[in-house]
Protein backbone atom coordinates (compact mmCIF):
# COMPACT_ATOMS: atom_id res chain seq x y z
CA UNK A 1 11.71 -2.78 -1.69
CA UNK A 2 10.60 -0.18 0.79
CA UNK A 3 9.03 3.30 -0.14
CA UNK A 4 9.96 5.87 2.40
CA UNK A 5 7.58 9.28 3.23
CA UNK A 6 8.55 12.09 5.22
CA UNK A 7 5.78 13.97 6.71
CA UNK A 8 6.38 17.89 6.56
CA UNK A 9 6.97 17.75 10.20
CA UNK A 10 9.92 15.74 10.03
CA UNK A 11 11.23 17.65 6.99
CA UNK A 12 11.51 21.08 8.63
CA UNK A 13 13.07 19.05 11.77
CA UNK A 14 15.58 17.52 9.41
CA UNK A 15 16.50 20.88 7.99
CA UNK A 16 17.27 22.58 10.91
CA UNK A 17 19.93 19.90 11.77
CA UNK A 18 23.58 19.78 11.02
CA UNK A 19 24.81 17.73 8.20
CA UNK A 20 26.20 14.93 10.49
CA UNK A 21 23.15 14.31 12.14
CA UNK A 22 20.63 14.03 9.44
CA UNK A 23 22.89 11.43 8.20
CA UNK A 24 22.83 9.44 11.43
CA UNK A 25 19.23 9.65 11.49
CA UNK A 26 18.44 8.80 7.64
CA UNK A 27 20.96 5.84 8.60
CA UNK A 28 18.91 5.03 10.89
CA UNK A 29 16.06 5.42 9.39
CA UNK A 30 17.02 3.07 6.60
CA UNK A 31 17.51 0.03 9.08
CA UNK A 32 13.85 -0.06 9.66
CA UNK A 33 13.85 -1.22 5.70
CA UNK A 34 15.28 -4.21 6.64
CA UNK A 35 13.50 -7.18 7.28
CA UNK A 36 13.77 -7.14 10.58
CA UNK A 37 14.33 -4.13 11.30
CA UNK A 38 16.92 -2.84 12.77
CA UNK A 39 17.32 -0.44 15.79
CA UNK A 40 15.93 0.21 19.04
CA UNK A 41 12.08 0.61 18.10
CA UNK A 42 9.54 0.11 20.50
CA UNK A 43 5.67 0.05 19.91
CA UNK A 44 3.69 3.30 21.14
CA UNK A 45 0.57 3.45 23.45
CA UNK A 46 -2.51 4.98 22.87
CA UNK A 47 -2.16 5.18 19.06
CA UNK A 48 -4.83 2.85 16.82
CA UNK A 49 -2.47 3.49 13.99
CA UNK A 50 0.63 1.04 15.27
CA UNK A 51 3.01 3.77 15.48
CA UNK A 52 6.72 2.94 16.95
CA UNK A 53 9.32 5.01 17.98
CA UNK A 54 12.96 4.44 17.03
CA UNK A 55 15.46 5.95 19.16
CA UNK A 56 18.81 7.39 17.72
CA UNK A 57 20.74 9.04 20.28
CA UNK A 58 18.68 11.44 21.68
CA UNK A 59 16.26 12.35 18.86
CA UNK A 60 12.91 10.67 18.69
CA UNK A 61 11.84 9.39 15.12
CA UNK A 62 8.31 8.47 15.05
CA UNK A 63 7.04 6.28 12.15
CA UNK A 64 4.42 3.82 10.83
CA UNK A 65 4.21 1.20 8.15
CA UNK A 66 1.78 1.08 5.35
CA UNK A 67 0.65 -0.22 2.40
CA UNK A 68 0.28 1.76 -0.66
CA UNK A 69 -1.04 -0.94 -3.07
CA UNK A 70 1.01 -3.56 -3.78
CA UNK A 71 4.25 -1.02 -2.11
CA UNK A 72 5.09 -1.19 1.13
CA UNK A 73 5.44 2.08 2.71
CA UNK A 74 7.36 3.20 6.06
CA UNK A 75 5.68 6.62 6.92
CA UNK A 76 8.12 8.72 8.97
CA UNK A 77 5.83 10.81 11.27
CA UNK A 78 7.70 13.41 12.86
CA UNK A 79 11.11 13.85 14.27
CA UNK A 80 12.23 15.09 17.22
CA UNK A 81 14.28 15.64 20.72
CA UNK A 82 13.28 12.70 23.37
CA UNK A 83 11.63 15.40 25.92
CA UNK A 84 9.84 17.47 23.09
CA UNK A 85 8.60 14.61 20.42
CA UNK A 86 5.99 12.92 23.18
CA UNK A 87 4.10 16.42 23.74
């Protein structure tokens, strides 16, 4: 089992949205639970941290995985539109 953290970031991005949408993205956001994980996730450059990016539609979510103890965590980042979430 998977422990998933929003960053405040992400919150305030998922709060502005329309009901439809945050439930696409938390979907989507609960693939990457799965072993392996689904979506289209692709590692980013320049980051020591291993983040990824997983693209749903055209919002951005950016995320990480950790280890909390024994508890694996998936730390969601931030959230955003593709031309505004690389910035």
């Amino acid at each position: 089992m998977m422990e998933i953290r929003y960053s405040k970031a992400a919150i305030r991005f998922l709060s502005k949205l329309d009901k439809k949408s945050v439930t696409r993205i938390r979907t989507a956001i609960q693939g990457l639970t799965q072993q392996p994980p689904i979506g289209d996730i692709k590692q980013m450059q320049g980051f020591a941290d291993q983040r990824k990016r997983l693209r749903v539609g055209t919002w951005r979510v950016i995320f990480r995985y950790d280890t909390d103890g024994i508890i694996d965590v998936l730390l969601v980042l931030d959230i955003g539109n593709r031309g505004d979430i690389y910035k």
